[in-house]
C-alpha atoms as a PDB file:
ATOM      1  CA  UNK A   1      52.761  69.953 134.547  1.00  0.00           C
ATOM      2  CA  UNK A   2      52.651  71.816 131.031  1.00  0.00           C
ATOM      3  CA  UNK A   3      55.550  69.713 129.695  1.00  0.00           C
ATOM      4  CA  UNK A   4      53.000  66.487 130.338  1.00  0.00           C
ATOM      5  CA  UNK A   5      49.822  68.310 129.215  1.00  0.00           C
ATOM      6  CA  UNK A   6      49.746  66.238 125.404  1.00  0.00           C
ATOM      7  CA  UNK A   7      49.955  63.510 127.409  1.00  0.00           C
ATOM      8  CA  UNK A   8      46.648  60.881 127.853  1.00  0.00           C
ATOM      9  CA  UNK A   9      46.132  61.010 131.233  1.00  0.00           C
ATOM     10  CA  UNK A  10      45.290  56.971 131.720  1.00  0.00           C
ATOM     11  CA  UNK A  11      46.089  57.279 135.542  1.00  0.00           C
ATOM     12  CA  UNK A  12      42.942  60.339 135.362  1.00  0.00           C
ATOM     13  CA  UNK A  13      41.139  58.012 133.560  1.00  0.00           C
ATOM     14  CA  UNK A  14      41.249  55.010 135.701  1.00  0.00           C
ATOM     15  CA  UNK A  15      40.617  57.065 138.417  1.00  0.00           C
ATOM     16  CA  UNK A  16      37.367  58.277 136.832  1.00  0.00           C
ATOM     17  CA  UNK A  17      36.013  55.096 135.678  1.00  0.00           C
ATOM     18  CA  UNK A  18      36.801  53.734 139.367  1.00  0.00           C
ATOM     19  CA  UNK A  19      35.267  56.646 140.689  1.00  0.00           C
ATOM     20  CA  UNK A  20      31.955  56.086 138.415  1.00  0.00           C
ATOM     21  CA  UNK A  21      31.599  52.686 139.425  1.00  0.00           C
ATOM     22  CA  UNK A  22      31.402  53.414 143.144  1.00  0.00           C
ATOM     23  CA  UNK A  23      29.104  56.603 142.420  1.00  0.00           C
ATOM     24  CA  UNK A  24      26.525  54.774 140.388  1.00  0.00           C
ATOM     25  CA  UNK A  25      26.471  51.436 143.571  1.00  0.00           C
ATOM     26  CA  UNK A  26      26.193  54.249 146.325  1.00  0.00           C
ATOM     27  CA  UNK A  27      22.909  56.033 144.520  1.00  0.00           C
ATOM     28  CA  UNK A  28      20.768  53.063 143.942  1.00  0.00           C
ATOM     29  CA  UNK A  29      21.567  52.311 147.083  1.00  0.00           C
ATOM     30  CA  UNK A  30      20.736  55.712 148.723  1.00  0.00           C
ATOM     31  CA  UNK A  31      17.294  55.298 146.343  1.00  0.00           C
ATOM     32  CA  UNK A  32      16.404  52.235 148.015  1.00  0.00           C
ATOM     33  CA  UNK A  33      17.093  53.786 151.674  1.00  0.00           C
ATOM     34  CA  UNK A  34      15.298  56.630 150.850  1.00  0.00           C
ATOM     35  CA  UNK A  35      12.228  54.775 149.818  1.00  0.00           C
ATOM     36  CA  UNK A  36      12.967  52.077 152.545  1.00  0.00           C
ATOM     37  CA  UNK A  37      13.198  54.876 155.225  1.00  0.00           C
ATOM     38  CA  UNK A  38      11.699  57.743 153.797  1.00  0.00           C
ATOM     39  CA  UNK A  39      14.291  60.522 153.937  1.00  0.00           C
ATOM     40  CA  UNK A  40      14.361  62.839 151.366  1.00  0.00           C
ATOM     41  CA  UNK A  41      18.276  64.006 152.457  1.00  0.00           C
ATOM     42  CA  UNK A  42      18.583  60.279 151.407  1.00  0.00           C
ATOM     43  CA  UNK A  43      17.234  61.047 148.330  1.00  0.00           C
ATOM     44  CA  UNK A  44      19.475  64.225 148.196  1.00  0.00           C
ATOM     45  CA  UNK A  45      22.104  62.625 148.723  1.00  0.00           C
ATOM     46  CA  UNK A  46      21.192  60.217 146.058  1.00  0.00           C
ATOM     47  CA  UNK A  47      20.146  62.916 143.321  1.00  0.00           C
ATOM     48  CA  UNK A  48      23.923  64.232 143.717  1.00  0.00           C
ATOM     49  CA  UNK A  49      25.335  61.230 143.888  1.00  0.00           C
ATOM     50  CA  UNK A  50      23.744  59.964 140.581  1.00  0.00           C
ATOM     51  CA  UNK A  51      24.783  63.019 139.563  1.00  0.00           C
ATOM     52  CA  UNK A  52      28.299  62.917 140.018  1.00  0.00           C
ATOM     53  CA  UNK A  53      27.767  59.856 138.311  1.00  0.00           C
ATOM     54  CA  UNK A  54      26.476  61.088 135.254  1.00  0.00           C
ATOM     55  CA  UNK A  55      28.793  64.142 135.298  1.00  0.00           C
ATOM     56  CA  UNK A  56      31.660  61.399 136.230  1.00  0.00           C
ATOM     57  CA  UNK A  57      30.709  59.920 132.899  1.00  0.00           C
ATOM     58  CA  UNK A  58      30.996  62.963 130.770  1.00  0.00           C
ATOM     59  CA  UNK A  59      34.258  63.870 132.363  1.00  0.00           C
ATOM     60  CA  UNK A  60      36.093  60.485 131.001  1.00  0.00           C
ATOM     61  CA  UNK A  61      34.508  61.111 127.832  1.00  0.00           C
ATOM     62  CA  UNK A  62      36.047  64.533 127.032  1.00  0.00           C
ATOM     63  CA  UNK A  63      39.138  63.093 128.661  1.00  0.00           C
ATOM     64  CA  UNK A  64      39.707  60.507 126.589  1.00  0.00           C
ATOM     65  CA  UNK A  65      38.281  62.679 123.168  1.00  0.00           C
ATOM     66  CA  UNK A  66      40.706  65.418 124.502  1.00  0.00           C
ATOM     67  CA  UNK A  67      43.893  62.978 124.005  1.00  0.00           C
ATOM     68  CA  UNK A  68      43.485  62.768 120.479  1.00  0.00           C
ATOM     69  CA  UNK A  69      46.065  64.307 118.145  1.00  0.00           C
ATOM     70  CA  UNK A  70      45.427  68.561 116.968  1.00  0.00           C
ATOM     71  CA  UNK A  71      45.134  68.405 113.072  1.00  0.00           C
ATOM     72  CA  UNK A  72      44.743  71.476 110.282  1.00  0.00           C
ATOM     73  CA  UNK A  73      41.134  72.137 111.332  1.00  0.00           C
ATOM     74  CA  UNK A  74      41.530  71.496 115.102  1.00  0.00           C
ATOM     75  CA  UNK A  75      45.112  73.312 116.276  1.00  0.00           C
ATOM     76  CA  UNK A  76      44.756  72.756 119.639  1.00  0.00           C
ATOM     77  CA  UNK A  77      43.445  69.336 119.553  1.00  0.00           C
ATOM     78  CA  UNK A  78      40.416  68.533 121.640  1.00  0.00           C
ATOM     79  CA  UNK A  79      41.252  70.108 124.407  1.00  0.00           C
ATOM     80  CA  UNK A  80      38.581  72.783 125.261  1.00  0.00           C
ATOM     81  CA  UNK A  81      36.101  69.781 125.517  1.00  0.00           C
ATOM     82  CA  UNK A  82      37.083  69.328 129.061  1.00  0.00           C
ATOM     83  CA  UNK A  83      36.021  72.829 129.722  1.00  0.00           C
ATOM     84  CA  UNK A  84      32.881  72.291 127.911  1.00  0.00           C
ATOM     85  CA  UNK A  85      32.339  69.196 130.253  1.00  0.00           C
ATOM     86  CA  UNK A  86      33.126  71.087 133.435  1.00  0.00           C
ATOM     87  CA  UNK A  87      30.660  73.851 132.635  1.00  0.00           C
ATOM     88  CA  UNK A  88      28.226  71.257 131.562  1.00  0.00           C
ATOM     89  CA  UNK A  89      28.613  69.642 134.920  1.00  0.00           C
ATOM     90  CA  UNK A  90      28.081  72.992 136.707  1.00  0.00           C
ATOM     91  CA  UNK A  91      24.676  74.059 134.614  1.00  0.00           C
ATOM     92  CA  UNK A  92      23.611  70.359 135.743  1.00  0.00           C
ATOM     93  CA  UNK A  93      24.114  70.826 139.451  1.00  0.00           C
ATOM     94  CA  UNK A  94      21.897  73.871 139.522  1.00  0.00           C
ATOM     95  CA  UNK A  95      19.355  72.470 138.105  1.00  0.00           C
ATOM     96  CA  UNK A  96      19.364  69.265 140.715  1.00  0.00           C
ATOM     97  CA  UNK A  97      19.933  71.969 143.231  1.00  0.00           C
ATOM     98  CA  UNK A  98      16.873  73.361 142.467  1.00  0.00           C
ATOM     99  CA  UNK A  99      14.739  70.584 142.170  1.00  0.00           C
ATOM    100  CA  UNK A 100      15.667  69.474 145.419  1.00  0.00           C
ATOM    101  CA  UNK A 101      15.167  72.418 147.217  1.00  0.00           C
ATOM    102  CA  UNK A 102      11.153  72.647 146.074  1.00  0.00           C
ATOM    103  CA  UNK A 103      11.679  68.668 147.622  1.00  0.00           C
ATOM    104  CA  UNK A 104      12.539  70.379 150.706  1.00  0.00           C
ATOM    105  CA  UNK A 105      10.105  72.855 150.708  1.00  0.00           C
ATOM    106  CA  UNK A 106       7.236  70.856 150.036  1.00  0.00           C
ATOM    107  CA  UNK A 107       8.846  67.982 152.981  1.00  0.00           C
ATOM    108  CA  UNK A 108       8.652  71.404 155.196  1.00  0.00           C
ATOM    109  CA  UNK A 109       5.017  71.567 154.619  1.00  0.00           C
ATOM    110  CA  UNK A 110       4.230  67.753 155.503  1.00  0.00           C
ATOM    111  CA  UNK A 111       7.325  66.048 157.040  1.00  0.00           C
ATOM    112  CA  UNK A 112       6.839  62.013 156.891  1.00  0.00           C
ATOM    113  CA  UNK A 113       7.767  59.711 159.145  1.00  0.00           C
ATOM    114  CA  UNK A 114      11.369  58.728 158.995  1.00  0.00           C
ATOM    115  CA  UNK A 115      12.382  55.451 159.496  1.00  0.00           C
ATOM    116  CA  UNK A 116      16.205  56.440 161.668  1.00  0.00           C
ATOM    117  CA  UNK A 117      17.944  53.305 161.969  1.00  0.00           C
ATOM    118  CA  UNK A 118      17.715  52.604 157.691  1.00  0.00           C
ATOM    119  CA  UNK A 119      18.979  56.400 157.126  1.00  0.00           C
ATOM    120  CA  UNK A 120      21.608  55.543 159.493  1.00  0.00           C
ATOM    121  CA  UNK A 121      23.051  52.695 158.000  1.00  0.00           C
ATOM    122  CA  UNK A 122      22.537  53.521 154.347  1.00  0.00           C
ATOM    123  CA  UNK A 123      24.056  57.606 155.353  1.00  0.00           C
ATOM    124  CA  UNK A 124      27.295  55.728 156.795  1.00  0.00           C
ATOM    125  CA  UNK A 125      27.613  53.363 153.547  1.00  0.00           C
ATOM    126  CA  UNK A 126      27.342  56.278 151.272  1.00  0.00           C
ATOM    127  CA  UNK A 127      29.993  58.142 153.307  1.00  0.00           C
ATOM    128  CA  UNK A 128      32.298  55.859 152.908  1.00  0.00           C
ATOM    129  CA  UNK A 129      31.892  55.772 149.294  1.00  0.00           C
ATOM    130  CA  UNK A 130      32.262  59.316 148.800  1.00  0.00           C
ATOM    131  CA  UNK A 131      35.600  59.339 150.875  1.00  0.00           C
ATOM    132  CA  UNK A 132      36.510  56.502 148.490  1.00  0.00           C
ATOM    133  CA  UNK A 133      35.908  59.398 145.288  1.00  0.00           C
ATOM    134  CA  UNK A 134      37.583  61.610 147.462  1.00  0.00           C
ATOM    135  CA  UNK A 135      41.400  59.668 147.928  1.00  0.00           C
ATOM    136  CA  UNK A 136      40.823  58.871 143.961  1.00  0.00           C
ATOM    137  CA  UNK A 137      40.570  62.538 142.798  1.00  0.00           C
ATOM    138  CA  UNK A 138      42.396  64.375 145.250  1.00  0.00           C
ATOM    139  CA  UNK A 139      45.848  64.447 143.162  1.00  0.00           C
ATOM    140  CA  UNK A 140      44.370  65.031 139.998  1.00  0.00           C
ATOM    141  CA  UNK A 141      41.958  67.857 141.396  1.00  0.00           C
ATOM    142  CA  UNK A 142      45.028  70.412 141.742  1.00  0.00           C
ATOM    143  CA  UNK A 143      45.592  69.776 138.062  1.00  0.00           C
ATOM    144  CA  UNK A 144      43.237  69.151 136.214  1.00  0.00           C
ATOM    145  CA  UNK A 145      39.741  71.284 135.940  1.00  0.00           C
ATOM    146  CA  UNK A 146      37.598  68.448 134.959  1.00  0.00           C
ATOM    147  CA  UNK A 147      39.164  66.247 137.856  1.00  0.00           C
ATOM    148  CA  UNK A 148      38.434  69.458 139.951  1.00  0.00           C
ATOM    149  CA  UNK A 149      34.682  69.381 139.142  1.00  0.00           C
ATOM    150  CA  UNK A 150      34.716  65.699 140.014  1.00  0.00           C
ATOM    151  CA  UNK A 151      36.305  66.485 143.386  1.00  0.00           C
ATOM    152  CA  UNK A 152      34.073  69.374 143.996  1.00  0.00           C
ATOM    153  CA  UNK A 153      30.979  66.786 143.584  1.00  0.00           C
ATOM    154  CA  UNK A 154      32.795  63.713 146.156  1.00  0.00           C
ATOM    155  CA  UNK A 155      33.208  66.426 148.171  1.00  0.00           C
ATOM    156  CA  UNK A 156      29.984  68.141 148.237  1.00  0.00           C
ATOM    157  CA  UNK A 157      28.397  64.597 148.662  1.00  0.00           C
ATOM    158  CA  UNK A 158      30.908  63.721 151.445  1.00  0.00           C
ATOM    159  CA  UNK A 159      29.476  66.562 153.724  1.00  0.00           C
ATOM    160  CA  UNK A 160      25.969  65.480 152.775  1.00  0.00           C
ATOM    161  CA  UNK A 161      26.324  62.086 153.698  1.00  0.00           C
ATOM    162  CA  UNK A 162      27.821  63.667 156.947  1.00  0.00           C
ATOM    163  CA  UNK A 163      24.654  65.484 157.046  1.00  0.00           C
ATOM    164  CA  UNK A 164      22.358  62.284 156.404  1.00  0.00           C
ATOM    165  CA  UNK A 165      24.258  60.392 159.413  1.00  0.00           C
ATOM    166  CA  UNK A 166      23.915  63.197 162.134  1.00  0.00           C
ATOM    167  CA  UNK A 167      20.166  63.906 160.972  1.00  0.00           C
ATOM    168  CA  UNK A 168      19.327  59.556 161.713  1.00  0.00           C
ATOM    169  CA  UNK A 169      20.946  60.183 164.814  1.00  0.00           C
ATOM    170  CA  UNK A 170      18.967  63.454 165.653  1.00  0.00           C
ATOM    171  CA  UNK A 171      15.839  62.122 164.553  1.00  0.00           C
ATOM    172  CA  UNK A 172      16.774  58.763 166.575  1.00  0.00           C
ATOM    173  CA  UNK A 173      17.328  60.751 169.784  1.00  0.00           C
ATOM    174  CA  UNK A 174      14.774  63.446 169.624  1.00  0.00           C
ATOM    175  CA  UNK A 175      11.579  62.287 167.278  1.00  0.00           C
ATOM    176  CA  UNK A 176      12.276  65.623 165.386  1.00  0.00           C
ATOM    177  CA  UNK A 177      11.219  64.855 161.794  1.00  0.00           C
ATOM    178  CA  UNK A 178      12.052  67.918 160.160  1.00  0.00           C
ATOM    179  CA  UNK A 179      16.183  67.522 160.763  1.00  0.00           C
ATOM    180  CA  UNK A 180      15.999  65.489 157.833  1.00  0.00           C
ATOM    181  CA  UNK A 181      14.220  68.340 155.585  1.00  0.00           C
ATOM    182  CA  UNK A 182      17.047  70.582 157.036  1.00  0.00           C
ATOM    183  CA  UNK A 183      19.824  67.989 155.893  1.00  0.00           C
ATOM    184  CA  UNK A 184      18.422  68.026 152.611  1.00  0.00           C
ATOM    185  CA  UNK A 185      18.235  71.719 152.443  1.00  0.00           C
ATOM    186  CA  UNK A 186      21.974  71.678 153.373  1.00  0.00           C
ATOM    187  CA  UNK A 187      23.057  69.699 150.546  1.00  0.00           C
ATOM    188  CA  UNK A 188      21.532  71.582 148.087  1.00  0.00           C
ATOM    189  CA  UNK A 189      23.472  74.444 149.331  1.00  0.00           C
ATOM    190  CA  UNK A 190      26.310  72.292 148.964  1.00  0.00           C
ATOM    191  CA  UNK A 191      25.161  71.751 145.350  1.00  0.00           C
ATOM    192  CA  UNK A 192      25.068  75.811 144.533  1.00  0.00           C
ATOM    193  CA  UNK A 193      28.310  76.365 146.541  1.00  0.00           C
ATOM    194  CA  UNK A 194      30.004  73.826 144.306  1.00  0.00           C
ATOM    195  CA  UNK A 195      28.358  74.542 140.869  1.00  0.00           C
ATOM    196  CA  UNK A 196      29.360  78.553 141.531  1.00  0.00           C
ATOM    197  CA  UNK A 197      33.192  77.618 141.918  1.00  0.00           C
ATOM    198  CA  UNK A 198      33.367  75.066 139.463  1.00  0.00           C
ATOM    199  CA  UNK A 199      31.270  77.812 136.912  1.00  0.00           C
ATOM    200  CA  UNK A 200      33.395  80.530 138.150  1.00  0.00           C
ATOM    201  CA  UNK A 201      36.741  78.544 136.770  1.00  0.00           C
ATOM    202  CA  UNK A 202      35.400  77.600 133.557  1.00  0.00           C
ATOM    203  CA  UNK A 203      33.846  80.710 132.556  1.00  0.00           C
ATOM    204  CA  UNK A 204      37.320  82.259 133.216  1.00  0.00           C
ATOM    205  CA  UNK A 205      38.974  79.689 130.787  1.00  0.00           C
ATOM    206  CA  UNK A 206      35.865  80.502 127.817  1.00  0.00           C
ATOM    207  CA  UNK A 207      36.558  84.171 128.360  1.00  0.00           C
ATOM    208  CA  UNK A 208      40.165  83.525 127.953  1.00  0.00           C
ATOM    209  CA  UNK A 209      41.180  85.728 131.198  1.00  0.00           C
ATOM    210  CA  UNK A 210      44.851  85.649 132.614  1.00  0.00           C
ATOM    211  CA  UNK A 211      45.087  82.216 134.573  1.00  0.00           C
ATOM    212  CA  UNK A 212      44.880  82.464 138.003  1.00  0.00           C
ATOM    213  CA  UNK A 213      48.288  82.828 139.825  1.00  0.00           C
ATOM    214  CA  UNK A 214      49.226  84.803 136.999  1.00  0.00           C
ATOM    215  CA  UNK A 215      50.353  88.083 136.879  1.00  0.00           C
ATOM    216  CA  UNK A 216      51.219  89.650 132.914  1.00  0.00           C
ATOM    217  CA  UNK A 217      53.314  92.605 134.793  1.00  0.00           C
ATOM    218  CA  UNK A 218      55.726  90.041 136.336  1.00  0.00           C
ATOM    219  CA  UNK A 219      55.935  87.974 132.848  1.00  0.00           C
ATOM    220  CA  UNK A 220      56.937  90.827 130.702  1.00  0.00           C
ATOM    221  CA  UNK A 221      59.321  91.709 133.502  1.00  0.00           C
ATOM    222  CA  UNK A 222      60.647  88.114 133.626  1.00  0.00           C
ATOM    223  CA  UNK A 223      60.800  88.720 129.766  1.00  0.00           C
ATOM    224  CA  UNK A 224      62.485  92.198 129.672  1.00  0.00           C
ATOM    225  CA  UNK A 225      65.450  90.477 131.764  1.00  0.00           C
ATOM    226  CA  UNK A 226      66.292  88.704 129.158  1.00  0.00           C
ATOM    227  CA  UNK A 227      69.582  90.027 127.434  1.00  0.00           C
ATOM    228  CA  UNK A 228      68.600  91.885 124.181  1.00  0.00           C
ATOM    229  CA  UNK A 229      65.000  92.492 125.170  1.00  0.00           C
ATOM    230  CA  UNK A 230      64.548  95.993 124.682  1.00  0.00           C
ATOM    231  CA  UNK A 231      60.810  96.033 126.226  1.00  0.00           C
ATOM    232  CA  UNK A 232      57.401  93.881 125.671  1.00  0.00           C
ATOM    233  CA  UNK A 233      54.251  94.905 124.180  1.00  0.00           C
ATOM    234  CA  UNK A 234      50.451  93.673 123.258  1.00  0.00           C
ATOM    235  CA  UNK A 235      51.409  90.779 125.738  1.00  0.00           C
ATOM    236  CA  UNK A 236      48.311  88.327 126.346  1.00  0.00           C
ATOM    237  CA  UNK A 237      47.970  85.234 128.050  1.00  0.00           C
ATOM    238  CA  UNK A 238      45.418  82.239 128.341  1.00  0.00           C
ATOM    239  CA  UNK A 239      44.573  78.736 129.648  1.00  0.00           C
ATOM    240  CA  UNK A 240      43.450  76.558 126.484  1.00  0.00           C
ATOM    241  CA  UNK A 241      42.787  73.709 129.083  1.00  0.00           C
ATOM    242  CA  UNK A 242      43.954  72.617 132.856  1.00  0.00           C
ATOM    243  CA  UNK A 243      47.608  73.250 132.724  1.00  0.00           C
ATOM    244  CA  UNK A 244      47.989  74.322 129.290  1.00  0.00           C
ATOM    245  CA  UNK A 245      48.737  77.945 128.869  1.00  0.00           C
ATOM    246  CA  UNK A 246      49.294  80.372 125.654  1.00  0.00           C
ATOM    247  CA  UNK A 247      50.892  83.615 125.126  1.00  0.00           C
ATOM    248  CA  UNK A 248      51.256  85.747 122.628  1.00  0.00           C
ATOM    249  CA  UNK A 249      53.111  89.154 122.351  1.00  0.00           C
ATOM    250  CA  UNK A 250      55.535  91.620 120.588  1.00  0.00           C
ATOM    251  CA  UNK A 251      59.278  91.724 121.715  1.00  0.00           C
ATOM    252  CA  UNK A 252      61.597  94.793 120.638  1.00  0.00           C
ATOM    253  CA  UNK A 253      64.957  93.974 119.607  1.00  0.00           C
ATOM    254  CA  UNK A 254      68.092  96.409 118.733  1.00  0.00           C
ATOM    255  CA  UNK A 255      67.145  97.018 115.021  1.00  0.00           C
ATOM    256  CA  UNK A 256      70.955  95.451 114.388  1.00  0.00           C
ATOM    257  CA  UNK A 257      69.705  92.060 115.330  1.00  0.00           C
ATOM    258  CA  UNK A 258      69.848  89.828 112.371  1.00  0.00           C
ATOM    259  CA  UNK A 259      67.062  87.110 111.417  1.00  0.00           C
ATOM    260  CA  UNK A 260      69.326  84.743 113.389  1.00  0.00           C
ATOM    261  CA  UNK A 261      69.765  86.864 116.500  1.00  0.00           C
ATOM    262  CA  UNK A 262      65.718  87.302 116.578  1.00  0.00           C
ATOM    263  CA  UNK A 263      65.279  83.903 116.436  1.00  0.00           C
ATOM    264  CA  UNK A 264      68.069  82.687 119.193  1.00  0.00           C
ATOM    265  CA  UNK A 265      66.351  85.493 121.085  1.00  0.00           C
ATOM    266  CA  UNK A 266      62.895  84.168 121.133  1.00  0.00           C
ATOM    267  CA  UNK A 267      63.832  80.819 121.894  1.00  0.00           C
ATOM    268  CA  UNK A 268      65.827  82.018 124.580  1.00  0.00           C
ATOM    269  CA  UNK A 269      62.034  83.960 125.930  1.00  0.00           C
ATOM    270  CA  UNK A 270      60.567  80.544 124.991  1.00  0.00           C
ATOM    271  CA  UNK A 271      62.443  78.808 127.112  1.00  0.00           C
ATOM    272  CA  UNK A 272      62.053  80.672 130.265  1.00  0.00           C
ATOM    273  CA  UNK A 273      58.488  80.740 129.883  1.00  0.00           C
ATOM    274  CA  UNK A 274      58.034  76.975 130.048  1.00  0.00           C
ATOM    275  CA  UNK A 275      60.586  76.966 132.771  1.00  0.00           C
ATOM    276  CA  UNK A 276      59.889  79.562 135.215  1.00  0.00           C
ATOM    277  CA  UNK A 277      55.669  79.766 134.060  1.00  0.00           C
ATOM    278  CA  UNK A 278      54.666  76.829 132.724  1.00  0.00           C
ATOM    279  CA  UNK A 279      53.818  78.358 129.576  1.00  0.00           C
ATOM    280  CA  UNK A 280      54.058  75.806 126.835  1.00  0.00           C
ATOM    281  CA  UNK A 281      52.586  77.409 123.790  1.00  0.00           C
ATOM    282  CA  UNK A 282      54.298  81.244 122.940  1.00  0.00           C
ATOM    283  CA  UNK A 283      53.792  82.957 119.910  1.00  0.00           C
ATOM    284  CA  UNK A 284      56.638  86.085 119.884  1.00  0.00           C
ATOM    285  CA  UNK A 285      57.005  88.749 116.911  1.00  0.00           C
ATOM    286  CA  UNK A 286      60.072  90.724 117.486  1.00  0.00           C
ATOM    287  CA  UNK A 287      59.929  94.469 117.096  1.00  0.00           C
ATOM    288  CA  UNK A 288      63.027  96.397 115.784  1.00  0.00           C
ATOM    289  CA  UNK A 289      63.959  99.454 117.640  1.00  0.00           C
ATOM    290  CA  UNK A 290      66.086 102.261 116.007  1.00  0.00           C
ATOM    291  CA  UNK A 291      68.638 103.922 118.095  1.00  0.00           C
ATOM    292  CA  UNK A 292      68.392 107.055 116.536  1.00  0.00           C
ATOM    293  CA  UNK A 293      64.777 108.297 116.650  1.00  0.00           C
ATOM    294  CA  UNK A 294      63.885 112.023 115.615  1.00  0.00           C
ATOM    295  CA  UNK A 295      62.146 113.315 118.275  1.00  0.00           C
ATOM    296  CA  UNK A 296      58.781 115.229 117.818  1.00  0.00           C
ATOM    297  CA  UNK A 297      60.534 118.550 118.704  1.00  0.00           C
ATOM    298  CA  UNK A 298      63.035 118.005 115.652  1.00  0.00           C
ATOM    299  CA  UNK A 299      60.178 117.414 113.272  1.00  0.00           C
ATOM    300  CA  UNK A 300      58.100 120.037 113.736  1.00  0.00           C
ATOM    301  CA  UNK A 301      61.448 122.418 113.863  1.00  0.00           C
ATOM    302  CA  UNK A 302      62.168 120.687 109.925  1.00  0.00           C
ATOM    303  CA  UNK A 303      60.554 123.113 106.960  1.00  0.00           C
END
């Protein structure tokens, strides 16, 4: 996954526009159900939908801005833009979340009359266009964060046009008006749970915490194995973007280790961090270490 991380990711990208397409022809048509039928978890739906659009949108942008070559002023490239997109897309989620949920509240107040058989139909349509997102991400979510946040929001607005269907049919069977406000007020829960994860993950990467699934004990152990390490120091490690991870640290050496040995030594380190991490960016300074160190008892004993 590292190895491939300069890569463009066309396949991504063709996913995403595909994706796009089908997002933007399921929310007009939830808009016109809603307004056809009157059901604001129809509009809900929609809202998120259109969202996932726009988001969707901004998401191939950074993608394809992202694949551009690093220069001088730019060392890793465009890279962090995909980040910037993610957490862009999880800011924008709240704030539909929360204009949907004073929808719901004021729906609460005076429910309408909900037309059952138009939810229905237009619910199942937009479910199977949000399974359609689904099978397009679903590979690219476990690498990629910006593909994640795209999943998150197929996913989120699978379940609420799950939501939409069973409300028609509970409103068809019992007259109950108010399972639609409910619906709605389910999905924008489904908007908050998905903005927190997708925030949570991005944040991480802007902070520059140790990747998930990583464990800086177990590298500098993995690193101290190596023949000639000595021991590890100042070790830190980041993501830059989805599957591209940096590290940086000090590496003591026998002080008799020549320039050459210091440098076969931290390619050797380099090497097993790509292999067994995934770590494709290292930065190493090697540390000399004296056999013969004066201990603090001998200097204080010296005049």
């Amino acid at each position: 996954m590292a190895s491939n991380a300069h890569e463009p990711k066309v396949d991504l990208q063709r996913r995403l526009a595909t994706a796009i397409a089908i997002a933007v022809a399921a929310s007009v048509l939830e808009v016109v159900g809603s307004w056809l039928s009157g059901s604001l978890a129809l509009l809900s739906d929609a809202s998120h939908v259109g969202t996932d659009a726009l988001a969707l949108g901004l998401s191939l942008w950074a993608l394809r801005l992202s694949s551009r070559a690093h220069t001088p002023r730019m060392s890793f490239g465009y890279h962090r833009l995909e980040v910037l997109a993610a957490l862009a897309n999880g800011i924008l989620l709240v704030a539909i979340a929360g204009y949907l949920g004073l929808q719901a509240y004021a729906r609460y107040l005076s429910p309408p009359l909900i037309q059952a058989g138009i939810m229905f139909s237009v619910g199942l349509a937009g479910l199977v266009a949000n399974l359609a997102m689904l099978v397009l991400l679903k590979d690219w979510a476990k690498q990629n964060i910006n593909a994640r946040g795209a999943f998150l929001h197929a996913y989120g607005d699978t379940l609420g046009s799950v939501g939409v269907v069973v409300a028609a049919v509970l409103i068809q069977i019992t007259g109950i008006q108010r399972f639609d406000m409910a619906i709605a007020a389910f999905i924008v829960f489904l908007i908050l749970f998905s903005a927190w994860r997708l925030l949570r993950d991005t944040v991480r990467i802007v902070l520059e915490a140790t990747p998930a699934g990583f464990k800086p004990a177990e590298i500098a152990k993995a690193i101290e194995a190596i023949p000639g390490v000595k021991g590890v120091h100042d070790l830190h490690v980041w993501t830059v973007t989805s599957g591209l991870y940096a590290l940086t640290g000090h590496v003591v050496a026998d002080a008799s280790a020549s320039v050459h040995d210091a440098s076969h030594l931290v390619g050797r380190v380099q090497a097993m961090l790509r292999e067994r991490f995934g770590i494709a960016h290292a930065t190493l300074q090697v540390d000399s270490l004296q056999h013969e160190i004066i201990a603090s008892s001998d200097v204080e004993k010296r005049p």
